[in-house]
Protein backbone atom coordinates (compact mmCIF):
# COMPACT_ATOMS: atom_id res chain seq x y z
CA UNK A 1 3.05 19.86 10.57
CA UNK A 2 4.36 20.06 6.96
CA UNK A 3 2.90 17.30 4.25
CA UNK A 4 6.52 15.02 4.22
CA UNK A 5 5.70 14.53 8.37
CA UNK A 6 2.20 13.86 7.62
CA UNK A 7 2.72 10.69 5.47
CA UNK A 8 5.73 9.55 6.70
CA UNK A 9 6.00 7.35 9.68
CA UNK A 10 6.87 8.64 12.97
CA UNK A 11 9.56 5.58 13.48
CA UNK A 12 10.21 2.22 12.59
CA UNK A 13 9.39 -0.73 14.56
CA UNK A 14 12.33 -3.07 15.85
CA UNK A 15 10.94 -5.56 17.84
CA UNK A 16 8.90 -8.15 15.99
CA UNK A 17 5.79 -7.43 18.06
CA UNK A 18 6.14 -4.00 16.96
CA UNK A 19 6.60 -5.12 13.18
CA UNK A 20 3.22 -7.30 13.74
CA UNK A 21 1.23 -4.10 14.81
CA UNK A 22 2.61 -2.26 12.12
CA UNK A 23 1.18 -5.11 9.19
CA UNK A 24 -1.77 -5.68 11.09
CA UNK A 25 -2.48 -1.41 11.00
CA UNK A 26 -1.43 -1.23 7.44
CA UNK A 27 -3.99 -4.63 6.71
CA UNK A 28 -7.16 -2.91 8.69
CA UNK A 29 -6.12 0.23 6.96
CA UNK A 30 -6.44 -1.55 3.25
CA UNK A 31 -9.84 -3.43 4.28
CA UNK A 32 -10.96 0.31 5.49
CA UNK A 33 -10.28 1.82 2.30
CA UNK A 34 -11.87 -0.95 0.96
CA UNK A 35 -15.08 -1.12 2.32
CA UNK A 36 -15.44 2.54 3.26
CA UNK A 37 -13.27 4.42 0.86
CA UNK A 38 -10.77 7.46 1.80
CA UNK A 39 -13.34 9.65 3.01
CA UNK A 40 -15.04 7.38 5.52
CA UNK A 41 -12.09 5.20 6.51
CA UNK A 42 -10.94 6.81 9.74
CA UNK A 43 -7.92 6.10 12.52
CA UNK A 44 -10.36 5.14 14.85
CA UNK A 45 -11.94 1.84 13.02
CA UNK A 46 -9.07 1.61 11.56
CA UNK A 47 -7.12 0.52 15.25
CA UNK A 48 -10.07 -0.95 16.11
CA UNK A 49 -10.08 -3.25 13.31
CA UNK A 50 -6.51 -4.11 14.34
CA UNK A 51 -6.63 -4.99 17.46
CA UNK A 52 -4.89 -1.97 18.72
CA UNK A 53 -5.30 1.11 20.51
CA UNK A 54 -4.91 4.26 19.26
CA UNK A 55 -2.14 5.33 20.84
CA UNK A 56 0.18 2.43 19.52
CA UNK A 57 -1.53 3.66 15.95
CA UNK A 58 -0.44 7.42 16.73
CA UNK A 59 2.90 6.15 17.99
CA UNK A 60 3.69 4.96 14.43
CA UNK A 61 1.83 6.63 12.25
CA UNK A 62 0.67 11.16 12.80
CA UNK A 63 -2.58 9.90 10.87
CA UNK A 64 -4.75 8.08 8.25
CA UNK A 65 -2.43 9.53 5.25
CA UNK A 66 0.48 8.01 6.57
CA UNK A 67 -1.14 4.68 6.61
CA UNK A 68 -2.72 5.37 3.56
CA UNK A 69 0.76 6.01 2.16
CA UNK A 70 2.12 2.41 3.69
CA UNK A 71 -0.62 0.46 2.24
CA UNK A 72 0.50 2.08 -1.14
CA UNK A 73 3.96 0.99 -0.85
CA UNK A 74 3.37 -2.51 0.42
CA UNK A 75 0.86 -2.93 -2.80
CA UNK A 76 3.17 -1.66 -5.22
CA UNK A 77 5.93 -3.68 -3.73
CA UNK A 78 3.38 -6.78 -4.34
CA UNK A 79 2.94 -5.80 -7.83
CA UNK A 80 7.24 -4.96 -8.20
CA UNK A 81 7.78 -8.73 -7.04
CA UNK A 82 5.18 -10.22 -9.64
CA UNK A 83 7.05 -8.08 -12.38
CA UNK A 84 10.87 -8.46 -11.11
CA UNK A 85 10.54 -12.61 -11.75
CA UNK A 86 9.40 -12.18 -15.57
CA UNK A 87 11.82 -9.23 -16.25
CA UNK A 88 14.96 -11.85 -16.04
CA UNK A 89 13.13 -14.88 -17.86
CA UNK A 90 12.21 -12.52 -21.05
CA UNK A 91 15.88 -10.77 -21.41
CA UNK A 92 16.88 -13.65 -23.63
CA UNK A 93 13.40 -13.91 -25.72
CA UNK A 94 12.72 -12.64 -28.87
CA UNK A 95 10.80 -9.41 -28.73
CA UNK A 96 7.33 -10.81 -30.12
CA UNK A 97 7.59 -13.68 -26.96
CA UNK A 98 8.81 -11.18 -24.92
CA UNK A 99 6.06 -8.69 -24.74
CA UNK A 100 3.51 -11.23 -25.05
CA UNK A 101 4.89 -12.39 -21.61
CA UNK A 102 5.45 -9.16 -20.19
CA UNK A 103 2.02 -7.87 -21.01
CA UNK A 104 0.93 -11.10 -19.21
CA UNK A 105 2.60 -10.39 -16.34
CA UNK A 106 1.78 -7.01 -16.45
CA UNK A 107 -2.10 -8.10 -15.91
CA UNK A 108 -0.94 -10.32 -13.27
CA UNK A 109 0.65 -7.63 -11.15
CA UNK A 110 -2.86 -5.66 -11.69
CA UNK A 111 -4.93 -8.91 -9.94
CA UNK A 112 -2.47 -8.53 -7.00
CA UNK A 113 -5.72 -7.49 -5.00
CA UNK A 114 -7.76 -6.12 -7.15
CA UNK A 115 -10.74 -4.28 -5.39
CA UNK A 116 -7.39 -2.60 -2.95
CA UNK A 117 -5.71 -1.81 -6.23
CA UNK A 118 -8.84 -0.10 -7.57
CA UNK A 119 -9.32 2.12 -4.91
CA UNK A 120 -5.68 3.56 -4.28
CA UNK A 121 -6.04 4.27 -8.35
CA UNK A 122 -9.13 6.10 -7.58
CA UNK A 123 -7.04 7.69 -4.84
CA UNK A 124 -4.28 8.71 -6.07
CA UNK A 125 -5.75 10.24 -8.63
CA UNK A 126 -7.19 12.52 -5.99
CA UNK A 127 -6.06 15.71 -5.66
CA UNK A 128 -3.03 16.66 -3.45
CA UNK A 129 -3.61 13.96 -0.78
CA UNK A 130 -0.31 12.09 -1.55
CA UNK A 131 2.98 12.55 -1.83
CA UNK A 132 3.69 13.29 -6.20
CA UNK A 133 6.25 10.13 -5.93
CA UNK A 134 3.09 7.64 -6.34
């Protein structure tokens, strides 16, 4: 299986059961990495921690990367939202005011869970686990 397969979800829930699963996996796999870190954090607790078997986790997701990979973009889509409110309010401030409140915000967006935050840094800073987009 070539690396894009390997972190990319094998489909997209429609039903909002499905969608439910899907958070709840990408949740357990965030408290996994976490409390155990990459190395430790494994499918298996990781559907177990859910609520799920792993079958429904292998019918979504080919493997720990790929959730990996979804708790990445849900976090920085956390961290976007934080930023996107402030980037309107300071077009119309003068600079000094402006990056005062952007570097504000900017700290902000880093508290959006901070102990998940610290580990996908540590992460992603890995070698070539991820995708180079992140």
């Amino acid at each position: 299986m070539d690396k894009k397969a390997l972190l990319t979800p094998r489909k997209v829930a429609s039903q909002q059961r499905s969608r439910a699963m899907i958070e709840a996996l990408v949740e357990a796999t965030a408290r996994a990495l976490i409390k155990d870190g990459f190395e430790r954090a494994n499918t298996n607790r990781i559907a177990e921690e859910a609520g799920v078997s792993i079958g429904s986790l292998y019918q979504y997701f080919p493997g720990k990367e790929a959730l990996v990979v979804a708790v990445i973009e849900r976090h920085k889509s956390e961290m976007v939202d934080v930023l996107r409110g402030t980037l309107a309010k300071v077009a119309t401030l003068p600079l000094d005011s402006a990056v005062r409140e952007l570097v504000k915000t900017m700290i902000d967006a880093h508290r959006v869970n901070p102990d998940l935050h610290r580990v996908l840094v540590e992460e992603t800073c890995r070698a070539d686990r991820y995708d180079r987009r992140f």
